[in-house]
ModelCIF file with pLDDT and N, C-alpha, C, O atoms, coordinates in Angstrom:
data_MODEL
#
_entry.id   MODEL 
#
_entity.id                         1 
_entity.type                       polymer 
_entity.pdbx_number_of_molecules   1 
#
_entity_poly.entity_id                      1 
_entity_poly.type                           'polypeptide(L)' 
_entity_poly.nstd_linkage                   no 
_entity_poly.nstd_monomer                   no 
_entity_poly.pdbx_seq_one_letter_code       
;(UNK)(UNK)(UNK)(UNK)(UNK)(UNK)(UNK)(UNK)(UNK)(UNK)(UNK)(UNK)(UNK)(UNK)(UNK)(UNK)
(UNK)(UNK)(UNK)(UNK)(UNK)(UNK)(UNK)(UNK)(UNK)(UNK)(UNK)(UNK)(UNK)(UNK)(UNK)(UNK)
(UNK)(UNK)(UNK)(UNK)(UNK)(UNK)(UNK)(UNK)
;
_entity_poly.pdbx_seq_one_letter_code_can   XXXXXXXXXXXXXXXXXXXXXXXXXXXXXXXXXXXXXXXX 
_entity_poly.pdbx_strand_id                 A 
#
loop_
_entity_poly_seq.entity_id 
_entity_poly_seq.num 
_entity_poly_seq.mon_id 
_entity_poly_seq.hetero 
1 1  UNK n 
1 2  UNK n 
1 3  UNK n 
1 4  UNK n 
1 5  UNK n 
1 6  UNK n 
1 7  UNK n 
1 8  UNK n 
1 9  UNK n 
1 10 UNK n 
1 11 UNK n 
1 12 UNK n 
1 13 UNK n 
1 14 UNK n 
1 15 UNK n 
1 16 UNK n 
1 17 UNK n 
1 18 UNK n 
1 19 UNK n 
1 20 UNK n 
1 21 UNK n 
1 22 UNK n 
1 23 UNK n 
1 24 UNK n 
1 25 UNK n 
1 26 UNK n 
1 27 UNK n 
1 28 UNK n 
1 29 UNK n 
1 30 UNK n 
1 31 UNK n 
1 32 UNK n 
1 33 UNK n 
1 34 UNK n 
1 35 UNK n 
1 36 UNK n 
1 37 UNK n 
1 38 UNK n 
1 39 UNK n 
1 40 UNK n 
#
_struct_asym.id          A 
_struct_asym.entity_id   1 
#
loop_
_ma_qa_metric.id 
_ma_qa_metric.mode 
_ma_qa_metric.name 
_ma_qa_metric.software_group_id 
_ma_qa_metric.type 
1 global pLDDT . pLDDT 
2 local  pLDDT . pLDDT 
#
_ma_qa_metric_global.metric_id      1 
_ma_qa_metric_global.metric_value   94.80 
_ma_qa_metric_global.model_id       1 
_ma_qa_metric_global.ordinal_id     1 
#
loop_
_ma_qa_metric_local.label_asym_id 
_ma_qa_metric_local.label_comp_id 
_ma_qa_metric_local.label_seq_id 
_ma_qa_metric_local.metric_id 
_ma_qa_metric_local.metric_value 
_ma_qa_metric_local.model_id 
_ma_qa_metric_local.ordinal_id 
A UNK 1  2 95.00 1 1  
A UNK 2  2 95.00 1 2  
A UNK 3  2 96.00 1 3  
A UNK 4  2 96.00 1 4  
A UNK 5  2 97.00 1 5  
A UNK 6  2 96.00 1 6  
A UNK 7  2 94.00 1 7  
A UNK 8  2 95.00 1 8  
A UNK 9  2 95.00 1 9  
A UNK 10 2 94.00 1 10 
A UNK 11 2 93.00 1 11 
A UNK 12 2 94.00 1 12 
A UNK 13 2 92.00 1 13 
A UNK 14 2 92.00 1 14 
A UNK 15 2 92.00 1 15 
A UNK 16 2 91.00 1 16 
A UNK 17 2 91.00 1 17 
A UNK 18 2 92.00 1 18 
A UNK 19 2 92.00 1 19 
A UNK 20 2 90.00 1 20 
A UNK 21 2 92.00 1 21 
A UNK 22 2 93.00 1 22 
A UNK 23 2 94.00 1 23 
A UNK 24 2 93.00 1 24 
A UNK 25 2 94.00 1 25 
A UNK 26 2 95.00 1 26 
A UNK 27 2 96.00 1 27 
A UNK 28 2 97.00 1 28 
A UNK 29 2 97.00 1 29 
A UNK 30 2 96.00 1 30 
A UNK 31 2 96.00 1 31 
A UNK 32 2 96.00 1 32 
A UNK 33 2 96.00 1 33 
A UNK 34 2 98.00 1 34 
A UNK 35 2 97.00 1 35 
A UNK 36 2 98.00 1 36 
A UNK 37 2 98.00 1 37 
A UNK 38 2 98.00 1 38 
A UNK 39 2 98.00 1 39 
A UNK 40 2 98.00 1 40 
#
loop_
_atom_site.group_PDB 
_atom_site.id 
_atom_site.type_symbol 
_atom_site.label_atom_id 
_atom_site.label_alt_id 
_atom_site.label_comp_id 
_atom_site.label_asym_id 
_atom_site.label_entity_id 
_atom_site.label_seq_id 
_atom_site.pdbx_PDB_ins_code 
_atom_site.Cartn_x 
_atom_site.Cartn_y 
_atom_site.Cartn_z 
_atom_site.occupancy 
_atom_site.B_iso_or_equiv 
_atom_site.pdbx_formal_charge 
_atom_site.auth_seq_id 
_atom_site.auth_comp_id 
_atom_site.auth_asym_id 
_atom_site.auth_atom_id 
_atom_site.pdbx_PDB_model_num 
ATOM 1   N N  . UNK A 1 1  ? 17.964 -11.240 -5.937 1.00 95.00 ? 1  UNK A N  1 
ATOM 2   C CA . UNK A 1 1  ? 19.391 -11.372 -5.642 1.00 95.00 ? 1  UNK A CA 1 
ATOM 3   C C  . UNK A 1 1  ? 19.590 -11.484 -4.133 1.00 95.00 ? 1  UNK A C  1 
ATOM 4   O O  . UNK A 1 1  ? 18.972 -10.789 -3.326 1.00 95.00 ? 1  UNK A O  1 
ATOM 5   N N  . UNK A 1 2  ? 20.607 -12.521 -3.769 1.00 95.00 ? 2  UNK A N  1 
ATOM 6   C CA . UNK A 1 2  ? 20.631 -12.900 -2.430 1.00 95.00 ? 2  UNK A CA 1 
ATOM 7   C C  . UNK A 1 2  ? 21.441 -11.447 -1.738 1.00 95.00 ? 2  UNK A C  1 
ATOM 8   O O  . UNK A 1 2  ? 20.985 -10.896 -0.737 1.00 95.00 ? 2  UNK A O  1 
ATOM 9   N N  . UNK A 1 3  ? 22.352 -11.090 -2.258 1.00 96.00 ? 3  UNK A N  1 
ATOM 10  C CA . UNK A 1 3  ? 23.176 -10.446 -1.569 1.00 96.00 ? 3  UNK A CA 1 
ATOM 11  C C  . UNK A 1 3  ? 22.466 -9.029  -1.480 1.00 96.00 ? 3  UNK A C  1 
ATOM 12  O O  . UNK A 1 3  ? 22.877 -8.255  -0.615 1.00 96.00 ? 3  UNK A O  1 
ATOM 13  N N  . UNK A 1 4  ? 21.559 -8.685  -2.210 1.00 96.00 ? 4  UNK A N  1 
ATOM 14  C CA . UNK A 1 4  ? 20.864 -7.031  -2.527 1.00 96.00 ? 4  UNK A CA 1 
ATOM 15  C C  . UNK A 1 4  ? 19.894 -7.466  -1.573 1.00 96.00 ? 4  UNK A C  1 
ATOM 16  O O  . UNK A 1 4  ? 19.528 -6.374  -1.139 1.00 96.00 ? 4  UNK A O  1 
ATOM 17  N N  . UNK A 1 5  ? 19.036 -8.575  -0.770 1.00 97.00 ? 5  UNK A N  1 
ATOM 18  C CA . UNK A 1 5  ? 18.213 -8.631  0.189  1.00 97.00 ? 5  UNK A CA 1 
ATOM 19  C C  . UNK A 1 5  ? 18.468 -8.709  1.259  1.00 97.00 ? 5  UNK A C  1 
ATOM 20  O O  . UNK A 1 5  ? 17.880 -8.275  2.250  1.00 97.00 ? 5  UNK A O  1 
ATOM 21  N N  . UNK A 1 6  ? 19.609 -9.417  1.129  1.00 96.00 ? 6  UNK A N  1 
ATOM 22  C CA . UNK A 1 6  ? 20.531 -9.494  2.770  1.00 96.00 ? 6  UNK A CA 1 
ATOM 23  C C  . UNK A 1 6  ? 20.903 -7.925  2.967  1.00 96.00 ? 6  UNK A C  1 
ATOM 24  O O  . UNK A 1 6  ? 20.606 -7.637  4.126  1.00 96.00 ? 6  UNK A O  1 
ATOM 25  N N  . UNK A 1 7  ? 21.369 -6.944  2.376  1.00 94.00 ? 7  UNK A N  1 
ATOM 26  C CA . UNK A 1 7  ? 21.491 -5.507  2.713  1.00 94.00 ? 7  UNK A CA 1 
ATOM 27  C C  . UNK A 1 7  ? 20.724 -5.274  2.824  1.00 94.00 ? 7  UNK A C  1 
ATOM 28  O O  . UNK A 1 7  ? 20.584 -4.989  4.013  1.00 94.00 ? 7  UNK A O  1 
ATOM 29  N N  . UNK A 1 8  ? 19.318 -5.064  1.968  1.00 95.00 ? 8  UNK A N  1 
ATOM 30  C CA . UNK A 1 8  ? 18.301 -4.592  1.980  1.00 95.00 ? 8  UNK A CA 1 
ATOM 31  C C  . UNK A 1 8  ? 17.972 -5.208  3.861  1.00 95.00 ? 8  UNK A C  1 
ATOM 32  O O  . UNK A 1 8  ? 17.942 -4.391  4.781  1.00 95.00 ? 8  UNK A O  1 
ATOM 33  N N  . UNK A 1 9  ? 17.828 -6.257  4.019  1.00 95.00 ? 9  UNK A N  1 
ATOM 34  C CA . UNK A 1 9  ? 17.776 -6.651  5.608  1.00 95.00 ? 9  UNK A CA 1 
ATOM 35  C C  . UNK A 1 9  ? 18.341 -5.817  6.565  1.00 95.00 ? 9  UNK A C  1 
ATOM 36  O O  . UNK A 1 9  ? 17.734 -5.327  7.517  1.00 95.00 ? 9  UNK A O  1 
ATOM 37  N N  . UNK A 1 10 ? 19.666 -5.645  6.262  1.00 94.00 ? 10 UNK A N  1 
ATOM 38  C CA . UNK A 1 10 ? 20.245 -5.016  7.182  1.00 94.00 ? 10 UNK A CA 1 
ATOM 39  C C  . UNK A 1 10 ? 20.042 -3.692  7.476  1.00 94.00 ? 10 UNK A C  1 
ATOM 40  O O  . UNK A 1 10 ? 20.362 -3.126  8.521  1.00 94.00 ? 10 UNK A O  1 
ATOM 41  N N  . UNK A 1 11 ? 19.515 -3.234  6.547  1.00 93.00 ? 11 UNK A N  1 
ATOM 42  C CA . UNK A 1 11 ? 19.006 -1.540  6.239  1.00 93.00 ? 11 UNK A CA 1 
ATOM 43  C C  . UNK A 1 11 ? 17.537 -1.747  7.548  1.00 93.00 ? 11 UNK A C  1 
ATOM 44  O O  . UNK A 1 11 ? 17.380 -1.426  8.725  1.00 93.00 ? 11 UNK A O  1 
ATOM 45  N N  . UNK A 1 12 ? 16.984 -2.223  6.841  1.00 94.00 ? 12 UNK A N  1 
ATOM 46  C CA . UNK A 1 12 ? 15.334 -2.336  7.566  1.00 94.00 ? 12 UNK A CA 1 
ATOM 47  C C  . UNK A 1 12 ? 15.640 -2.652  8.652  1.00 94.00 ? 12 UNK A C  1 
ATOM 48  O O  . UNK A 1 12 ? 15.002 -2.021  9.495  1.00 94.00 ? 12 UNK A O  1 
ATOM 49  N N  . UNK A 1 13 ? 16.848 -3.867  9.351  1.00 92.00 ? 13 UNK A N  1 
ATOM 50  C CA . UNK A 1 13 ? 17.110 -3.391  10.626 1.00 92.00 ? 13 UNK A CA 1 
ATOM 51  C C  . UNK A 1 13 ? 17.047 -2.666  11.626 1.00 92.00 ? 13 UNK A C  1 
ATOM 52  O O  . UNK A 1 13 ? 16.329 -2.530  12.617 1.00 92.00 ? 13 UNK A O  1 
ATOM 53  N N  . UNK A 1 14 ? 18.577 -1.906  10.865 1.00 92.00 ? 14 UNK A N  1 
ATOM 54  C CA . UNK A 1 14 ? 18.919 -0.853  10.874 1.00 92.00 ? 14 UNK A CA 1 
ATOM 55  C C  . UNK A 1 14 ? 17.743 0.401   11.099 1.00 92.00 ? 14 UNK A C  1 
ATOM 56  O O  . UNK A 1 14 ? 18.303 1.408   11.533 1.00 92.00 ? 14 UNK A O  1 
ATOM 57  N N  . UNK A 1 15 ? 16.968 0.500   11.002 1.00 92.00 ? 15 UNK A N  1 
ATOM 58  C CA . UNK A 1 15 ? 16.073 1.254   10.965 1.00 92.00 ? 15 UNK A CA 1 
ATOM 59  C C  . UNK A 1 15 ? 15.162 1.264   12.654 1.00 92.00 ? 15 UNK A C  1 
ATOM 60  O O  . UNK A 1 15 ? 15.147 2.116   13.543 1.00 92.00 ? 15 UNK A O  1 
ATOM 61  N N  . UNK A 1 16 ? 14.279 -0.495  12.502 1.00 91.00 ? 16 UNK A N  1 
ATOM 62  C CA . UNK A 1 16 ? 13.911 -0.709  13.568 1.00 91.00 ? 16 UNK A CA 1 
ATOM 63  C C  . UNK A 1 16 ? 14.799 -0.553  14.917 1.00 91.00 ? 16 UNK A C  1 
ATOM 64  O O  . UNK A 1 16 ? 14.292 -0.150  15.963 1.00 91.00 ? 16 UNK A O  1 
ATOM 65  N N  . UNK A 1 17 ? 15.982 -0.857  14.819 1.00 91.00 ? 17 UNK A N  1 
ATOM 66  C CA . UNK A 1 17 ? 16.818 -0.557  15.640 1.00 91.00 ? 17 UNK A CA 1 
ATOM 67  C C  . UNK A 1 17 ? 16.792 0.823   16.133 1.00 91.00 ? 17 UNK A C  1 
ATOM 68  O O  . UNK A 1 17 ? 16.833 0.872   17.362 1.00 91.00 ? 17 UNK A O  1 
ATOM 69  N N  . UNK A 1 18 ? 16.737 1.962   15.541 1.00 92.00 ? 18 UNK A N  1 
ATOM 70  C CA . UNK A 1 18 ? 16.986 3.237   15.329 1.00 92.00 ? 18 UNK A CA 1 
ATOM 71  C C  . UNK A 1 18 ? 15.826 4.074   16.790 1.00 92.00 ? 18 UNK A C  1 
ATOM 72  O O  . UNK A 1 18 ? 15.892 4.693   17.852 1.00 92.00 ? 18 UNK A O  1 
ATOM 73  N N  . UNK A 1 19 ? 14.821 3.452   15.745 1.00 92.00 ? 19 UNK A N  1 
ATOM 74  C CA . UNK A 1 19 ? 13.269 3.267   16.430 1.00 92.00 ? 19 UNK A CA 1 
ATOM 75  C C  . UNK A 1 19 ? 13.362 2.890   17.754 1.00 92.00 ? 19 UNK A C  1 
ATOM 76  O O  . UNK A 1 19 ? 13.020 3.632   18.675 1.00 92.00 ? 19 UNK A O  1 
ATOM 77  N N  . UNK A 1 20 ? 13.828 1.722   17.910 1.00 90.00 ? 20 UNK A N  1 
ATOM 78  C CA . UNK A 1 20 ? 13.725 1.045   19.602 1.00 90.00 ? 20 UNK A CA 1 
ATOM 79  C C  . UNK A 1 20 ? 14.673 1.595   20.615 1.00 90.00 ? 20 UNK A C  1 
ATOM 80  O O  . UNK A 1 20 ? 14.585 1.614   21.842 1.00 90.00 ? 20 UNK A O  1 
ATOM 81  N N  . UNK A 1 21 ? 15.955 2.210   19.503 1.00 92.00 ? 21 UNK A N  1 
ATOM 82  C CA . UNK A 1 21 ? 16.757 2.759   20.821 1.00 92.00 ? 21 UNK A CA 1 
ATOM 83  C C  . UNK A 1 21 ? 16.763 4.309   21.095 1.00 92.00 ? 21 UNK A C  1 
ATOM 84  O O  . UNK A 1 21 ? 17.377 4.733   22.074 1.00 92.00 ? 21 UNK A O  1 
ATOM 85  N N  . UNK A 1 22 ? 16.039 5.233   20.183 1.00 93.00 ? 22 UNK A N  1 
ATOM 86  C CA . UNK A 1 22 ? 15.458 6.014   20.543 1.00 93.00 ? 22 UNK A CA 1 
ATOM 87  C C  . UNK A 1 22 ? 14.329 6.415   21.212 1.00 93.00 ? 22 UNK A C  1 
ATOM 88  O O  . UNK A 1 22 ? 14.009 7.574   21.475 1.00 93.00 ? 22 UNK A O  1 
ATOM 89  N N  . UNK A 1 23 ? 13.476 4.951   21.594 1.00 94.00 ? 23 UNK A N  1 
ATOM 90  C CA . UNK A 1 23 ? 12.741 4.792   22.476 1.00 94.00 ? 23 UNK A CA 1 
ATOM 91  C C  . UNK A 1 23 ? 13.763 4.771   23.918 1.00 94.00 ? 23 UNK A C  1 
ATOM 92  O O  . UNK A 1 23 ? 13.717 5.590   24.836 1.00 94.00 ? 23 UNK A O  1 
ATOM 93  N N  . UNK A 1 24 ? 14.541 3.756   23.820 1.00 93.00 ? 24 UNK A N  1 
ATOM 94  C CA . UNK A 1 24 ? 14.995 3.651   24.718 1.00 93.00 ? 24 UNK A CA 1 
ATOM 95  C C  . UNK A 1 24 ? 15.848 4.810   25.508 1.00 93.00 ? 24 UNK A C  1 
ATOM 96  O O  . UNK A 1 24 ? 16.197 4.650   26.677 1.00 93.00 ? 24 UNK A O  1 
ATOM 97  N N  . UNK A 1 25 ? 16.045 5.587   25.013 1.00 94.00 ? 25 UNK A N  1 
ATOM 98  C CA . UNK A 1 25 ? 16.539 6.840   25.292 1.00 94.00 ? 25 UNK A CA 1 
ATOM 99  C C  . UNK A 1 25 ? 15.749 8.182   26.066 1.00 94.00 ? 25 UNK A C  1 
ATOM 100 O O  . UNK A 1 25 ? 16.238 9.084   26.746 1.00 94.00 ? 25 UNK A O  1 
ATOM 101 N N  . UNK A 1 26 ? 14.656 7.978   25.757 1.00 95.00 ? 26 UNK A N  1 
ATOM 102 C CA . UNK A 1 26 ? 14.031 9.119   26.144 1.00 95.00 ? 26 UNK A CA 1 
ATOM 103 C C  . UNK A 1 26 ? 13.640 10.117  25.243 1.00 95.00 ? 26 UNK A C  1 
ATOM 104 O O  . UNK A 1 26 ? 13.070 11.152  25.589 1.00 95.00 ? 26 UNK A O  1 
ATOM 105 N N  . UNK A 1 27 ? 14.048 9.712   23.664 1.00 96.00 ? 27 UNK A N  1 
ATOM 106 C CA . UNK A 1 27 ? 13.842 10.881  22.922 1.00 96.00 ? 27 UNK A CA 1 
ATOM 107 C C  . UNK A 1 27 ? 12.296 11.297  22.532 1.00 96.00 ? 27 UNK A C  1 
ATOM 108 O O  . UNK A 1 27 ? 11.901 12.253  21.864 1.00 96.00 ? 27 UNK A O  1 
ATOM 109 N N  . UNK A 1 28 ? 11.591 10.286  23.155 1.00 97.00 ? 28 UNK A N  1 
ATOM 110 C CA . UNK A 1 28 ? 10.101 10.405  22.904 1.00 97.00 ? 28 UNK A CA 1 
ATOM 111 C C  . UNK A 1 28 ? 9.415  10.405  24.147 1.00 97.00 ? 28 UNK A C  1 
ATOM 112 O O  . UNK A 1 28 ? 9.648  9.515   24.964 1.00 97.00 ? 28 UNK A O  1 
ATOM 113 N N  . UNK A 1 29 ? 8.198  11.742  24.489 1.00 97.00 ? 29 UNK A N  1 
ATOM 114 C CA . UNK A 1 29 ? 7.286  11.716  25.784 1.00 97.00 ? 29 UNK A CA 1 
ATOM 115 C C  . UNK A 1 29 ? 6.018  11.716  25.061 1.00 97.00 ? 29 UNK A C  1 
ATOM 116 O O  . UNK A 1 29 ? 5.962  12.322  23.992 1.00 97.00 ? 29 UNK A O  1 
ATOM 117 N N  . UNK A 1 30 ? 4.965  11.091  25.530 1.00 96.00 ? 30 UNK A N  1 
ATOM 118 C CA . UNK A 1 30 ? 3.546  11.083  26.258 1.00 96.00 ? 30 UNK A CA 1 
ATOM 119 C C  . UNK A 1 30 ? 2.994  12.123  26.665 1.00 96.00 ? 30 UNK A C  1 
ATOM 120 O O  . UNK A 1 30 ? 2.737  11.925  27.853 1.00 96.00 ? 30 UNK A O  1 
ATOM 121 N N  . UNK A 1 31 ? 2.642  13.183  26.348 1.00 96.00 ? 31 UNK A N  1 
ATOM 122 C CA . UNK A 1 31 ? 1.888  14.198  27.110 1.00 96.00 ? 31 UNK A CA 1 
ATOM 123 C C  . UNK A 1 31 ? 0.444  14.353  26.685 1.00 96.00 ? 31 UNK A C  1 
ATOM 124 O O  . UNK A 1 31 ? 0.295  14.527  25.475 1.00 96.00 ? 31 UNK A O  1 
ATOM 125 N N  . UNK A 1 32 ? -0.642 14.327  27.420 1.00 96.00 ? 32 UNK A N  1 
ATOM 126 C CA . UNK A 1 32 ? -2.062 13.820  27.070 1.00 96.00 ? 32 UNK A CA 1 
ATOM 127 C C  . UNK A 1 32 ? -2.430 15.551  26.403 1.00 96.00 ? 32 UNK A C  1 
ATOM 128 O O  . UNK A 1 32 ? -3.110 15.600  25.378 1.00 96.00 ? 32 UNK A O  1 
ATOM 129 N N  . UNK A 1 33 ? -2.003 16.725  26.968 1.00 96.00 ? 33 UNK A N  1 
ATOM 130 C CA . UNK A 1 33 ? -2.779 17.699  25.997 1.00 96.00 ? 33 UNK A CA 1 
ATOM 131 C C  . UNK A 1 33 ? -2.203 17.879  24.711 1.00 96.00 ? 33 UNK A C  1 
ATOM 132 O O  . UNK A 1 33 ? -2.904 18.025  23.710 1.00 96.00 ? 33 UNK A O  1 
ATOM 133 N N  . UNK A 1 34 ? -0.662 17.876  24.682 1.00 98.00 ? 34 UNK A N  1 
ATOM 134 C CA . UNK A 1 34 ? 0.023  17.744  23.362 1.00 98.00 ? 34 UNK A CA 1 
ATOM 135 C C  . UNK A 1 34 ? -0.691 16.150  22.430 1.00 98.00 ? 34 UNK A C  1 
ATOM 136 O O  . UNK A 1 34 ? -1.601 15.990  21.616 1.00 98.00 ? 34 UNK A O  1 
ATOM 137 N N  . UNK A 1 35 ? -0.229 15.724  22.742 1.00 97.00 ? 35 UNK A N  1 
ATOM 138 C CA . UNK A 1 35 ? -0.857 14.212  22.318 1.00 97.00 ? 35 UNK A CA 1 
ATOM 139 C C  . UNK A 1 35 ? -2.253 14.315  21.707 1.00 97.00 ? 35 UNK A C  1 
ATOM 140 O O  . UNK A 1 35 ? -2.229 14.096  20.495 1.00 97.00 ? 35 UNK A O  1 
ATOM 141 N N  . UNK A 1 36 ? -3.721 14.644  22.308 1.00 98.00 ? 36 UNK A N  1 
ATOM 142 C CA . UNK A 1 36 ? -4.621 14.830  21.807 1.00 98.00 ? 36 UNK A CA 1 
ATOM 143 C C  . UNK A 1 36 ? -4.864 15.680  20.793 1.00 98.00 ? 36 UNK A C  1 
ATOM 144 O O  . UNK A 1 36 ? -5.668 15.473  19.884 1.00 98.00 ? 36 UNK A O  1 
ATOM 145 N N  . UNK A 1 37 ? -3.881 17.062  20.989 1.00 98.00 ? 37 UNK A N  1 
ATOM 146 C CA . UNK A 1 37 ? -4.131 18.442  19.994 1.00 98.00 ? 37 UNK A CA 1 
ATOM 147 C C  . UNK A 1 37 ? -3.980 17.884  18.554 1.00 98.00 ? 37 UNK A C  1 
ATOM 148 O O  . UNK A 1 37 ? -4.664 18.129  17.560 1.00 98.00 ? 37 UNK A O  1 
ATOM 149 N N  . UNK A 1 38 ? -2.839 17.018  18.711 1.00 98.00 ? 38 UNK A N  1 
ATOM 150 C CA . UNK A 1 38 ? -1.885 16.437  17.549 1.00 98.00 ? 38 UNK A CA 1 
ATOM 151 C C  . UNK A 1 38 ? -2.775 15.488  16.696 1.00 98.00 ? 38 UNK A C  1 
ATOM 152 O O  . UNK A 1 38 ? -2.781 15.385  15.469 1.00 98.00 ? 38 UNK A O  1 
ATOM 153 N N  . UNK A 1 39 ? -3.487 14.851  17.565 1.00 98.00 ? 39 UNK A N  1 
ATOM 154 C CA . UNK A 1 39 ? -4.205 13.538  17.737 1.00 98.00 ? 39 UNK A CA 1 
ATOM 155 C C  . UNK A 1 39 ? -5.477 14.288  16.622 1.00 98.00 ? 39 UNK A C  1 
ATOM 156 O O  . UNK A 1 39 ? -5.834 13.786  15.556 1.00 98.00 ? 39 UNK A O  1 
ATOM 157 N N  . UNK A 1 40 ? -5.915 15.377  17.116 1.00 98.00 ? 40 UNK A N  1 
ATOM 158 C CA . UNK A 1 40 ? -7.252 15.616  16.541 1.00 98.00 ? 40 UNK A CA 1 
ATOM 159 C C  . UNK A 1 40 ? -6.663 16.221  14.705 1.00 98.00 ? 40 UNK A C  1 
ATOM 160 O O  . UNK A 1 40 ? -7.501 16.536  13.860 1.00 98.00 ? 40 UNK A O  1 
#
């Protein structure tokens, strides 16, 4: 169905969006001892 994929689109967007501008924000750091502990 065209119209249930086109939402479905907009959702998954919606999402990546979410992702990139909470990057863009600062809500995510890099710290190499946290990072590795996590990591292992």
């Amino acid at each position: 169905d065209r119209s249930a994929q086109k939402k479905f689109r907009e959702l998954w967007d919606e999402r990546t969006t979410f992702l990139a501008t909470a990057i863009e924000k600062q809500y995510f750091v890099y710290e190499p001892e946290v990072n590795q502990y996590l990591q292992g």
